[in-house]
C-alpha atoms as a PDB file:
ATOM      1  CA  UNK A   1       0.000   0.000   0.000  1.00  0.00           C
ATOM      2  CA  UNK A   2       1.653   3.101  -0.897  1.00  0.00           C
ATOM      3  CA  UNK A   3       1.481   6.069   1.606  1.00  0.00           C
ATOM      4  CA  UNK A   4       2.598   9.424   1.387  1.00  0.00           C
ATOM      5  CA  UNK A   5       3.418  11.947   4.493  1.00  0.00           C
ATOM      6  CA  UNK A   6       3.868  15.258   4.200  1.00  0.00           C
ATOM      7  CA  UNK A   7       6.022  17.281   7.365  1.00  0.00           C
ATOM      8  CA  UNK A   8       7.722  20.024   8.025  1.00  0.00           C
ATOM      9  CA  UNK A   9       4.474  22.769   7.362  1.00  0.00           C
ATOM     10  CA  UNK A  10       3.792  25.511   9.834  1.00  0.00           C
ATOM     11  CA  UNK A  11       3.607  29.414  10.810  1.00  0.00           C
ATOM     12  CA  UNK A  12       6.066  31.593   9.076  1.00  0.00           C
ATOM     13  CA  UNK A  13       6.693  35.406   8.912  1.00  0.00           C
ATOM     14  CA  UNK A  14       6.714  37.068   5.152  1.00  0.00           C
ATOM     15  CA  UNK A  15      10.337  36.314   4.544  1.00  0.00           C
ATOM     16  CA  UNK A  16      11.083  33.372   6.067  1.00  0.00           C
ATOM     17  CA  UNK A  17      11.811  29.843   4.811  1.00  0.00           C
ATOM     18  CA  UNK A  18      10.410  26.095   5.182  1.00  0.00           C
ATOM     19  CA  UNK A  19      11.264  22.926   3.670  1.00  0.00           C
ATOM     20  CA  UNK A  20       8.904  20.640   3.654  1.00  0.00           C
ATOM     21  CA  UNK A  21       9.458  16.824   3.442  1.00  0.00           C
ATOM     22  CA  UNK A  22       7.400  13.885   1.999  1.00  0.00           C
ATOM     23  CA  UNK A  23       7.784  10.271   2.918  1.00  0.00           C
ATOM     24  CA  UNK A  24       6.973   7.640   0.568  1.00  0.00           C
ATOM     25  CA  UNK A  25       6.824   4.024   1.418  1.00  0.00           C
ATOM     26  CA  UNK A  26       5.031   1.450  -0.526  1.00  0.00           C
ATOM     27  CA  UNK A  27       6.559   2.026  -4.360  1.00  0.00           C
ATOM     28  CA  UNK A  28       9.437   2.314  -5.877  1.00  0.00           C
ATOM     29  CA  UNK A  29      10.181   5.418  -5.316  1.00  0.00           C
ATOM     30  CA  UNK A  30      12.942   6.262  -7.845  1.00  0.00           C
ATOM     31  CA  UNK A  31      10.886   5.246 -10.969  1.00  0.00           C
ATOM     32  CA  UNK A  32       8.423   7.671 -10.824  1.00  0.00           C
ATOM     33  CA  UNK A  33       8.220  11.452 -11.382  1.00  0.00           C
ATOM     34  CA  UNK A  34       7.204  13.419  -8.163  1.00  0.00           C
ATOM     35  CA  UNK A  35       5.261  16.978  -7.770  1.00  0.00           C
ATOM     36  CA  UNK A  36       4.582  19.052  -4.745  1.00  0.00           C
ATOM     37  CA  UNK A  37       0.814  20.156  -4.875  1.00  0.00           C
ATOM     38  CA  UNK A  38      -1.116  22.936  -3.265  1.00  0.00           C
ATOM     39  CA  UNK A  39      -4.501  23.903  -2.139  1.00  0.00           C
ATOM     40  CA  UNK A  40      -5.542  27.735  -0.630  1.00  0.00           C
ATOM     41  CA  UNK A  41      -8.393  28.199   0.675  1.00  0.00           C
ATOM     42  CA  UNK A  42     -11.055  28.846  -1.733  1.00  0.00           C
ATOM     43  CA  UNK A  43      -8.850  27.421  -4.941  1.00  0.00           C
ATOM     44  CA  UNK A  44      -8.625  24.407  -6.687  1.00  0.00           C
ATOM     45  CA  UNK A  45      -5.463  22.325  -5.783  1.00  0.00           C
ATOM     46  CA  UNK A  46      -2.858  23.070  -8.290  1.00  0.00           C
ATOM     47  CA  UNK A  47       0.635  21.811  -9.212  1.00  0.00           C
ATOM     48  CA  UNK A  48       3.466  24.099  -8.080  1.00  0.00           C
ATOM     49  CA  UNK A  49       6.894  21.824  -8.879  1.00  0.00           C
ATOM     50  CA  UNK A  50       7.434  18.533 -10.295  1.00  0.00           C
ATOM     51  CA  UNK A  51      10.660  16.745 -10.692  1.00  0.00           C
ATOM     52  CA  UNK A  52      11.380  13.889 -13.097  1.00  0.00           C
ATOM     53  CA  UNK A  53      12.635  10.409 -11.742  1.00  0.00           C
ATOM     54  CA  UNK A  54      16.151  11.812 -13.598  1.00  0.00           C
ATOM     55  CA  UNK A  55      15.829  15.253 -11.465  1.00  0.00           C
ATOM     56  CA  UNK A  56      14.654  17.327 -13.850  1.00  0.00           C
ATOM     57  CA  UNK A  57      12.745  20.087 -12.154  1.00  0.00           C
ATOM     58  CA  UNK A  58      10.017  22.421 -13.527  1.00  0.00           C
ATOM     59  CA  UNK A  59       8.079  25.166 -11.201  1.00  0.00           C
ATOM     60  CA  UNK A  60       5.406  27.712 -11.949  1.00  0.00           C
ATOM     61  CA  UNK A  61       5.946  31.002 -12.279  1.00  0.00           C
ATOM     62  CA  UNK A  62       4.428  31.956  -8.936  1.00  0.00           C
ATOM     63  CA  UNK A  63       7.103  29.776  -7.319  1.00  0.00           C
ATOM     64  CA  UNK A  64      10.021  29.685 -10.026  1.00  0.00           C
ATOM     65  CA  UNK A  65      13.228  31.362  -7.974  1.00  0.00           C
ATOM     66  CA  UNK A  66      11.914  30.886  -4.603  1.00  0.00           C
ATOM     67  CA  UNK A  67      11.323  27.022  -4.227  1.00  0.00           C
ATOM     68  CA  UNK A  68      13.652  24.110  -4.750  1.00  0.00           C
ATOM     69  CA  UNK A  69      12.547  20.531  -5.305  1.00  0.00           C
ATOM     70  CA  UNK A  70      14.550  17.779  -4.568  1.00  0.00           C
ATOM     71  CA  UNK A  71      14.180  13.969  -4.294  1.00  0.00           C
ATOM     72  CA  UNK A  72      16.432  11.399  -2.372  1.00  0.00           C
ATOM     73  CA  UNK A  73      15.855   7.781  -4.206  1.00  0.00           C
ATOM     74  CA  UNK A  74      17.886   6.349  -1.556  1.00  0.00           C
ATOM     75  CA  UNK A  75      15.375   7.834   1.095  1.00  0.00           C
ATOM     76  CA  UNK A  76      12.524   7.698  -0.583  1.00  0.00           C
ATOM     77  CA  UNK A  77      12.184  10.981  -0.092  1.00  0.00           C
ATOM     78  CA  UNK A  78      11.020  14.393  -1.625  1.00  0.00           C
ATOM     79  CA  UNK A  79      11.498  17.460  -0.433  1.00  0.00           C
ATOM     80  CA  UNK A  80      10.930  21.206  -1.175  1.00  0.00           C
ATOM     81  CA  UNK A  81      12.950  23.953   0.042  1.00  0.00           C
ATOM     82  CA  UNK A  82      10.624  27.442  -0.106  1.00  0.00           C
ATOM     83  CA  UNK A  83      12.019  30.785   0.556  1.00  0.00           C
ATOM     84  CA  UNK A  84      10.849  34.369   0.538  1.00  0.00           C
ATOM     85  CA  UNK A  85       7.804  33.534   1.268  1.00  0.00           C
ATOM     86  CA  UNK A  86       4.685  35.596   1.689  1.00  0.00           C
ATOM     87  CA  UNK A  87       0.632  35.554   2.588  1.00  0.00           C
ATOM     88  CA  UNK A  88       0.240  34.276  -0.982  1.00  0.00           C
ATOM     89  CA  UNK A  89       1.655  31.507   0.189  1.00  0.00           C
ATOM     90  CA  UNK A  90      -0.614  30.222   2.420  1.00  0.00           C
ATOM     91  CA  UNK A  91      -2.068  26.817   1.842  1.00  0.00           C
ATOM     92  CA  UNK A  92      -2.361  23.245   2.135  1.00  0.00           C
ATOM     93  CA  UNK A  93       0.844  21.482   0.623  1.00  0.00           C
ATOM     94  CA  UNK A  94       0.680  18.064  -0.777  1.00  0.00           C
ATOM     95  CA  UNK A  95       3.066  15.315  -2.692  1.00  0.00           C
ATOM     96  CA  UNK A  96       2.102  13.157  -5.053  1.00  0.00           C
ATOM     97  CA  UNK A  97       3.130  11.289  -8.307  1.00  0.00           C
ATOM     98  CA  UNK A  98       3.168  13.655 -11.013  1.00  0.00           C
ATOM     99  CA  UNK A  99       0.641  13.114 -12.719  1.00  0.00           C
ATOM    100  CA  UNK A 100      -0.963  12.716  -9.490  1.00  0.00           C
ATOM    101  CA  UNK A 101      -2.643   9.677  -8.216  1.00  0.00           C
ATOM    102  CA  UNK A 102      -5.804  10.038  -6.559  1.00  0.00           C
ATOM    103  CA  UNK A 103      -5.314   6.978  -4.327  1.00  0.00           C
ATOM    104  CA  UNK A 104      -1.904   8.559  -3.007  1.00  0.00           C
ATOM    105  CA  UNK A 105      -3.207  11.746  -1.464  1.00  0.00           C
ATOM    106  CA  UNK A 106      -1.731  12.527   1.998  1.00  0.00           C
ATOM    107  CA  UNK A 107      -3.361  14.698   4.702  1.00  0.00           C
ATOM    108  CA  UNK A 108      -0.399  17.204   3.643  1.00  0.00           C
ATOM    109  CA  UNK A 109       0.835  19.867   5.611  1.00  0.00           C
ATOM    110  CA  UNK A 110      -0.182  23.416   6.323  1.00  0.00           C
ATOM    111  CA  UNK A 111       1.836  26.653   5.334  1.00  0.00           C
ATOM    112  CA  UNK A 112       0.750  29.767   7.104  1.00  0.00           C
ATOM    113  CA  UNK A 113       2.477  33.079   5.755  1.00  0.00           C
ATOM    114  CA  UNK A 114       1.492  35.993   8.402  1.00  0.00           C
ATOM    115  CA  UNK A 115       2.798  38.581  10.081  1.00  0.00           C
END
């Protein structure tokens, strides 16, 4: 059974910095390409960064410069670095395959960007 967890969320100041971590046990890990999701209030969830089983990465433009995605095979682990961060920020965060899997989402982890 393959289970995702999602850690690291929390309550940040505009400015600061997270990473966030996913665990991923039940798959093999390293074959597949990974994404970090979203969800804000209000909004449809939405892909912010995927990377490619080879590390290829790819962002939106909302994110591109400010977060990092990264994968450890060995781990089977993803991970995504986010910096200079503000309220826009704000959501839900979730991993999943990319294209995502609808069996495979987490409970994810909350970001909260205030002041």
């Amino acid at each position: 059974q393959v289970q995702l967890v999602e850690s690291g969320g929390g309550l940040v100041q505009p400015g600061g910095s997270l990473r966030l971590s996913c665990a991923v046990s039940g798959s093999m890990f390293s074959v597949y390409n990974m994404g970090w999701y979203r969800q804000s209030p209000g909004k449809q969830r939405e892909l912010i960064a995927r990377i490619t089983r080879g590390g290829n990465r790819h962002y939106v433009d909302s994110v591109k410069g400010r977060f990092t995605i990264s994968r450890d095979n060995a781990k089977s682990m993803l991970y995504l670095e986010m910096n200079s961060l503000t309220p826009e920020d704000t959501a839900v965060y979730y991993c999943n395959d990319y294209p995502p899997n609808n069996y495979y989402w987490g409970q994810g982890t909350q970001v909260t960007v205030s002041s």
